[in-house]
Protein backbone atom coordinates (compact mmCIF):
# COMPACT_ATOMS: atom_id res chain seq x y z
CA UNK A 1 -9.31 9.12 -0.28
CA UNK A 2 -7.97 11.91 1.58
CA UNK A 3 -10.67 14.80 1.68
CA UNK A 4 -11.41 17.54 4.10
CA UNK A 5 -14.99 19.28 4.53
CA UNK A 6 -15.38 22.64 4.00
CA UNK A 7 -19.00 24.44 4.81
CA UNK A 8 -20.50 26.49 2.16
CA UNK A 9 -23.77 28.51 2.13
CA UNK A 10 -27.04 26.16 3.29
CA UNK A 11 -24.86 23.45 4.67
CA UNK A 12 -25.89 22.43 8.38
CA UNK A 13 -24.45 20.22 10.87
CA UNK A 14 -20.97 21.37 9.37
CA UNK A 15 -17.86 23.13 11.86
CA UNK A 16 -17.14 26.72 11.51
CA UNK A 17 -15.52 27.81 8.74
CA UNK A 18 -12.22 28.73 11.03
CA UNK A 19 -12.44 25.19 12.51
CA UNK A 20 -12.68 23.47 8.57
CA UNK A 21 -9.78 25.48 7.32
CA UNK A 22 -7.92 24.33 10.60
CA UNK A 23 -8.24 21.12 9.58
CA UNK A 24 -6.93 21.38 5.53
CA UNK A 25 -3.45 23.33 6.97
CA UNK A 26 -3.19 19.98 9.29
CA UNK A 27 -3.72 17.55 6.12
CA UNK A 28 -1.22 19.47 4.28
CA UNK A 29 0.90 19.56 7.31
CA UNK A 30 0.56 16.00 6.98
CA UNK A 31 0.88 15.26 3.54
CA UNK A 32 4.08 17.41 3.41
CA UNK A 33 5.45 15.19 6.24
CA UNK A 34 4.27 11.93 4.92
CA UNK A 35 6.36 13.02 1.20
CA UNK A 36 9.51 14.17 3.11
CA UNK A 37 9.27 10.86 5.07
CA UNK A 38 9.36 8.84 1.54
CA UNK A 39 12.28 11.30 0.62
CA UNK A 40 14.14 10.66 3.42
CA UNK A 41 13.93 7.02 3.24
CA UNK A 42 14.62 7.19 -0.64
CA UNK A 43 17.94 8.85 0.03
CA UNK A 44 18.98 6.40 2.75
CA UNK A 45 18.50 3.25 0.60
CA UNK A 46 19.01 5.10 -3.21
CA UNK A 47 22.27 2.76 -3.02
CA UNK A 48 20.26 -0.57 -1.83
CA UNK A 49 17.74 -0.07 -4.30
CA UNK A 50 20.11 0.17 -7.04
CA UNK A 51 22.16 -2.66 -6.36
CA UNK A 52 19.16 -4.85 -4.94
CA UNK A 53 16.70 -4.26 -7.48
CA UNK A 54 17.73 -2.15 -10.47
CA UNK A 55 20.42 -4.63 -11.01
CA UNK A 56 18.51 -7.73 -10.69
CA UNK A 57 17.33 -9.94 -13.41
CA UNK A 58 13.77 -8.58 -15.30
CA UNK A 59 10.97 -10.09 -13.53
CA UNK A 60 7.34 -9.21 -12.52
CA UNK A 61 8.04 -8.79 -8.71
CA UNK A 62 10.91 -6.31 -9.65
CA UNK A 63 8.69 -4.14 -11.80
CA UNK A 64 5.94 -4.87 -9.50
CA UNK A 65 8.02 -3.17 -6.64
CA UNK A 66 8.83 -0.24 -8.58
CA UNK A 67 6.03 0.87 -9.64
CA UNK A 68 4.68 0.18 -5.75
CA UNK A 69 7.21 2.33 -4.51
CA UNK A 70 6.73 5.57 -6.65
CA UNK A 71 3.48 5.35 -7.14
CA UNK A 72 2.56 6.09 -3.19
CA UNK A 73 5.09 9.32 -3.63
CA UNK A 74 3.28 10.36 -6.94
CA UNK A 75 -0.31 10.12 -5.45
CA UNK A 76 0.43 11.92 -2.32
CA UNK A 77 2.58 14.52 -4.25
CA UNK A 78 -0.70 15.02 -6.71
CA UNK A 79 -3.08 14.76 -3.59
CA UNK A 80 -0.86 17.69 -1.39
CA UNK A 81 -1.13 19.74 -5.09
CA UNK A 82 -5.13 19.78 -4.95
CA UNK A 83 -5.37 20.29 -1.38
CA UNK A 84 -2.50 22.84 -0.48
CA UNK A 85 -3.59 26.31 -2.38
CA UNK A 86 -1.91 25.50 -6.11
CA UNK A 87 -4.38 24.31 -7.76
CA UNK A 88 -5.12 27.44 -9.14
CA UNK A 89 -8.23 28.29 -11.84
CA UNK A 90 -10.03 24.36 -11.01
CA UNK A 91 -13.44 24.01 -11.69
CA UNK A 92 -16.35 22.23 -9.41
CA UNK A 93 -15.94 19.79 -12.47
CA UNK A 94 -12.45 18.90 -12.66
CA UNK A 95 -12.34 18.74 -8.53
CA UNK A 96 -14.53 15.73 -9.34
CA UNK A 97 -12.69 14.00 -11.72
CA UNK A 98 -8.88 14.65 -10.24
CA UNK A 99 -10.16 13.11 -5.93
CA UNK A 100 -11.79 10.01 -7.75
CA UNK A 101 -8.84 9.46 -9.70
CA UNK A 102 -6.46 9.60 -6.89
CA UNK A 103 -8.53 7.15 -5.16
CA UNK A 104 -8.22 5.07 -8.09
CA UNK A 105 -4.39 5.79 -8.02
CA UNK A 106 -4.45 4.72 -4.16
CA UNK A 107 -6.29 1.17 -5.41
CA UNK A 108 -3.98 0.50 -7.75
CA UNK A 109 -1.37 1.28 -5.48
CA UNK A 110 -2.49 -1.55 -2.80
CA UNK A 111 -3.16 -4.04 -5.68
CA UNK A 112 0.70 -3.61 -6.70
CA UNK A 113 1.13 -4.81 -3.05
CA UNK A 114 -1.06 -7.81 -2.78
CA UNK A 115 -0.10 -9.03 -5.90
CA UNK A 116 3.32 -8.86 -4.42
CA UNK A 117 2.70 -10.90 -1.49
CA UNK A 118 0.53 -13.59 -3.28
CA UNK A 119 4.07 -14.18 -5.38
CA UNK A 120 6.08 -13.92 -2.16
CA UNK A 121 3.63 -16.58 0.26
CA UNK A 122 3.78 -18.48 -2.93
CA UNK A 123 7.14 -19.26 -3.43
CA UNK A 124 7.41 -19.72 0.72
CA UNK A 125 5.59 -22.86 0.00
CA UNK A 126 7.61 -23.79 -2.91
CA UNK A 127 4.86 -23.13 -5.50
CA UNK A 128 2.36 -25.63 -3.97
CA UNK A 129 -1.12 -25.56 -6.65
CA UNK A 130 -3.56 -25.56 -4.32
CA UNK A 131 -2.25 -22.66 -1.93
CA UNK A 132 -1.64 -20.98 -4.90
CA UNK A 133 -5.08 -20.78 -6.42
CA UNK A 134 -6.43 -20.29 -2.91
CA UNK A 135 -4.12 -16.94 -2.91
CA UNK A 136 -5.09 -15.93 -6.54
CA UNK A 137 -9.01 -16.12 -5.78
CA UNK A 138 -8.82 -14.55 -2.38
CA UNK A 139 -6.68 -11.56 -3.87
CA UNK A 140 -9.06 -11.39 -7.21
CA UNK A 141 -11.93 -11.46 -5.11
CA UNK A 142 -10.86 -8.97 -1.97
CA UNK A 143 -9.56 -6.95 -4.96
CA UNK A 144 -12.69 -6.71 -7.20
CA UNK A 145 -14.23 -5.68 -3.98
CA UNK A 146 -12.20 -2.97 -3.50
CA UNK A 147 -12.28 -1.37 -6.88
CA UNK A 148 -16.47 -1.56 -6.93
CA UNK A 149 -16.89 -0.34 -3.61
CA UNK A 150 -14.22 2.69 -4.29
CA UNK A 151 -16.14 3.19 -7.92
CA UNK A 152 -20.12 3.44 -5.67
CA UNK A 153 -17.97 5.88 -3.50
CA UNK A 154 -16.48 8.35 -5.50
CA UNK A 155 -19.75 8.24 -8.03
CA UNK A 156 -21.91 9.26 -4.79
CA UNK A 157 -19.42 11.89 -3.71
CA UNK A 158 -18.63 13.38 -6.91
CA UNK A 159 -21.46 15.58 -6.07
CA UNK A 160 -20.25 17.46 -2.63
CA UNK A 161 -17.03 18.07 -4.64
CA UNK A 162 -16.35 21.54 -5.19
CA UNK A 163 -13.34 24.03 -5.58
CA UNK A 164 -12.51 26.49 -3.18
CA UNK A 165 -11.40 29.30 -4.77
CA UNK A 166 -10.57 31.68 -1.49
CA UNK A 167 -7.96 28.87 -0.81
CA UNK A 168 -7.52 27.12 -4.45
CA UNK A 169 -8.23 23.82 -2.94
CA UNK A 170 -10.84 20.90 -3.92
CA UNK A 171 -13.16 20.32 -0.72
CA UNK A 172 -15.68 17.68 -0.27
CA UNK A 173 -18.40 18.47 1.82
CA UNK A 174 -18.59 15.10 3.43
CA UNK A 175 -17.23 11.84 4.39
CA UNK A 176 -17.60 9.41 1.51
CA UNK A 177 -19.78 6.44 2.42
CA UNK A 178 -18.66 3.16 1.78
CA UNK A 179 -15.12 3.89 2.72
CA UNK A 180 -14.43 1.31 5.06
CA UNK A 181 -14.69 -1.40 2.61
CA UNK A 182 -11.68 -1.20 0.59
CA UNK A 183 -10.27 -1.63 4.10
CA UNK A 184 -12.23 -4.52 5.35
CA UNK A 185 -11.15 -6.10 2.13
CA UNK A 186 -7.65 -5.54 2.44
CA UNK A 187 -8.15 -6.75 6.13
CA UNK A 188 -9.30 -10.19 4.85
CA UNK A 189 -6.46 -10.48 2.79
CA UNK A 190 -3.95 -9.84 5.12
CA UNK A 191 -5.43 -12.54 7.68
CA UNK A 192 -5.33 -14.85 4.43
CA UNK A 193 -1.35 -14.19 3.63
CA UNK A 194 -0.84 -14.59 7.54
CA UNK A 195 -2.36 -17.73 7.70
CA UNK A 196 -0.43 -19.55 5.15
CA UNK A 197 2.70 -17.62 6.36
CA UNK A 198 2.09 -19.44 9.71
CA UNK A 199 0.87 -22.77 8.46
CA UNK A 200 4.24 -22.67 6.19
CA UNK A 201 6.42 -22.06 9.47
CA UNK A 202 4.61 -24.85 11.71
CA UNK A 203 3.99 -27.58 9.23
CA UNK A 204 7.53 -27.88 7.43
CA UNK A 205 10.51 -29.65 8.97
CA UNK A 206 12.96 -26.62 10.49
CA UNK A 207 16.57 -26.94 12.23
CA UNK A 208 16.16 -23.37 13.65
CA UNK A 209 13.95 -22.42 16.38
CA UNK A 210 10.15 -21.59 15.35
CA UNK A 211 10.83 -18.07 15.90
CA UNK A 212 14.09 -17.66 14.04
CA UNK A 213 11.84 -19.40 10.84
CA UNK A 214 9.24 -16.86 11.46
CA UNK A 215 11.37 -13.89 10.93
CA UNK A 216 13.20 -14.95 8.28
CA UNK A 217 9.69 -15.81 6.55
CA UNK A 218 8.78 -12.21 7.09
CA UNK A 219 6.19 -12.14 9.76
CA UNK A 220 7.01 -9.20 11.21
CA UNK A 221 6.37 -7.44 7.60
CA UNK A 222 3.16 -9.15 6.99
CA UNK A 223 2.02 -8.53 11.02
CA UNK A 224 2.78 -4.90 10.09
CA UNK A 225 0.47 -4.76 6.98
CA UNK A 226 -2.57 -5.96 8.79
CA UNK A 227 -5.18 -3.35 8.25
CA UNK A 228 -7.17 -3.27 11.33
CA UNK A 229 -6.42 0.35 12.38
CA UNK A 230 -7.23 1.87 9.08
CA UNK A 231 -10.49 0.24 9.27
CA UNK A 232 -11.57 1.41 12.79
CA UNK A 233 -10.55 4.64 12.06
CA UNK A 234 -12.40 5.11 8.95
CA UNK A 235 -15.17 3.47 11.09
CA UNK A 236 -15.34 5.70 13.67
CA UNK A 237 -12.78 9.06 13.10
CA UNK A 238 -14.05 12.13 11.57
CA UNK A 239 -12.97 12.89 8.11
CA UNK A 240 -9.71 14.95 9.00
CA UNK A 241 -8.57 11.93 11.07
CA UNK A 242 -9.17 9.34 8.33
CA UNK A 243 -7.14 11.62 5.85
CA UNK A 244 -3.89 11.52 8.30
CA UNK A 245 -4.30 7.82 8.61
CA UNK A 246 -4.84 7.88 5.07
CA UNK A 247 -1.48 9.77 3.83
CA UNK A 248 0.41 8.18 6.93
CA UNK A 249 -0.70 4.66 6.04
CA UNK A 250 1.02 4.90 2.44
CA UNK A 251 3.85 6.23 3.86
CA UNK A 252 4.51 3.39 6.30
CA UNK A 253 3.44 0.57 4.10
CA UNK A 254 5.33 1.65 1.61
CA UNK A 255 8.70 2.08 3.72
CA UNK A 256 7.34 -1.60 5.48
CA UNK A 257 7.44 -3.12 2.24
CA UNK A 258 10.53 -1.52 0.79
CA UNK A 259 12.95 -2.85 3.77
CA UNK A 260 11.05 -5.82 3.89
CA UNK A 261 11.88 -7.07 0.19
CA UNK A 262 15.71 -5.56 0.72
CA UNK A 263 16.52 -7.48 3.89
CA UNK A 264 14.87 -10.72 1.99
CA UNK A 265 16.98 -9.83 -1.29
CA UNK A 266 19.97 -9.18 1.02
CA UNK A 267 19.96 -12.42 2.78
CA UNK A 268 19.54 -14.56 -0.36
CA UNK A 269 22.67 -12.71 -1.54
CA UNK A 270 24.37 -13.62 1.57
CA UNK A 271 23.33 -16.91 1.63
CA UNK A 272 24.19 -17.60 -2.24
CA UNK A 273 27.77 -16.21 -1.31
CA UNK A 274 28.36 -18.41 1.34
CA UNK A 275 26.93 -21.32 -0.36
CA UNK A 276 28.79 -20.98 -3.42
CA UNK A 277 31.89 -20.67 -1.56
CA UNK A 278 31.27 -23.84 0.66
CA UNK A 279 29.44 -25.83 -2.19
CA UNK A 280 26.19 -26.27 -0.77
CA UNK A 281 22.76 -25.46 -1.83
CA UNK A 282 21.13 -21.91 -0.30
CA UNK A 283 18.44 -22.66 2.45
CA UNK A 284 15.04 -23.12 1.13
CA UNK A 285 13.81 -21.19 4.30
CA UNK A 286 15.68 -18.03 3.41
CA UNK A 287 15.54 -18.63 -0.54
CA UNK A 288 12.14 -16.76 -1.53
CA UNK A 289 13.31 -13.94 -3.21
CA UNK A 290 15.01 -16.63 -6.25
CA UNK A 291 11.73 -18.54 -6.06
CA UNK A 292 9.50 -15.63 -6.67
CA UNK A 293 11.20 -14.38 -9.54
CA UNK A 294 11.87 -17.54 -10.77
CA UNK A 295 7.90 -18.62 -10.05
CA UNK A 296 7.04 -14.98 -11.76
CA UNK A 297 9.11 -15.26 -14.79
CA UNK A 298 7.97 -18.61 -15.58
CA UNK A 299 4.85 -17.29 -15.04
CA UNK A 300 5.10 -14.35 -17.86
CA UNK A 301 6.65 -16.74 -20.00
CA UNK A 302 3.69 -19.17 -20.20
């Protein structure tokens, strides 16, 4: 979660106070940035989003998506109110309980997009068992991981929480330990979901070229979620660079994941047009977006 340390009396080892409040104005710099990015982008595909997704059928991946993509704005919206000066008359108390919930929030936030990629990867094999229960274990288990090792966290950091009243801001006065795991957990996952995207691409029979099957199975987007950056920067930045990375990484997965699902969505509409109109049957390589709601809804029906 997305702190910055602030010395107080009988703290050593810390930078000068000048230095600390330095680095809050650059995480709300930031955070600010990071929101008006998600605005931006918002605007520009408002029109995509309604035609894409608000019109489509009810189904777990559309609700899934949703709730991804405003819930990223909503945390860092909440997160740049506790760390920009309005969080006026806090308490030492309720600085502890608002951070751990937005780290919560941020878990929650990248189980909304595993859980979508385990019901994309899984309709790319055309709802194959076995890769399927493979997918659901390694996403329970990377997940569980997650949540414990953000829980331990926040409980031992709940402590060097405090409010700052000179700049009405919650502070912590450290780096929370055991932040990297969420991230080496995430990382596992993603090497999982590439796998089986590649193992998908070179074992079935293809009339394209290997690289034109790639990118319309969405490697690219699943190349781009790898979390292998986030993880050596929480390994080795100070705190104020792990916030940015923090704040910036929502932004761009979120943005990653919202173009990927409307180019997907977009091509099975063109596909379905032209197939309807030449009486043929949509290509199952560019056809994921009907199997996954089709595999999902099922799914919530049984």
């Amino acid at each position: 979660m997305a702190t910055v340390a602030i010395p107080v009396s009988g703290q050593r080892g810390l930078q000068p106070l000048e230095e600390q409040i330095r680095d809050l104005f650059i995480l709300n710099y930031a955070t600010f940035a990071a929101c008006a990015w998600l605005v931006y982008d918002h605007l520009l595909t408002a029109n995509l989003e309604w035609q894409l997704v608000w019109r489509a059928p009810k189904s777990i991946p559309k609700w899934g998506f949703l709730v991804y993509r405003y819930m990223s704005f909503t945390v860092l919206l909440l997160l740049a109110y506790v760390t920009s000066g309005f969080a006026r008359g806090l308490s030492d108390a309720a600085c502890g309980r608002i951070i751990p919930a937005l780290s919560i929030l941020g878990v929650i936030y990248v189980v909304f997009s595993d859980a979508l990629a385990v019901l994309y990867v899984a309709a790319l094999w055309k709802r194959n068992s076995s890769v399927f229960r493979i997918l659901i274990v390694s996403f329970v288990v990377t997940t569980c991981g997650s949540i414990i090792s953000i829980g331990i966290s926040m409980s031992m950091s709940v402590p060097t929480l405090r409010y700052y009243p000179p700049l009405n801001v919650c502070i912590s006065l450290k780096k929370p330990a055991l932040l990297a795991f969420p991230w080496a957990c995430g990382l596992a996952f993603d090497f999982i979901t590439l796998g089986f995207i590649l193992w998908n691409a070179f074992d079935r029979p293809r009339s394209t070229p290997l690289r034109s099957t790639l990118r319309g199975d969405g490697i690219a987007y699943f190349m781009a979620r790898i979390r292998l950056v986030s993880l050596i920067i929480t390994l080795v930045a100070p705190l104020l660079a792990f916030s940015i990375m923090t704040v910036g990484s929502w932004s761009c997965f979120t943005i990653n994941l919202t173009h990927f699902i409307f180019r997907q969505r977009n091509r099975n509409a063109r596909t379905t047009k032209e197939s309807d109109s030449e009486g043929t049957a949509p290509a199952s390589n560019v056809d994921c977006e009907m199997e996954l709601d089709a595999y999902s809804s099922e799914a919530h029906q049984d």
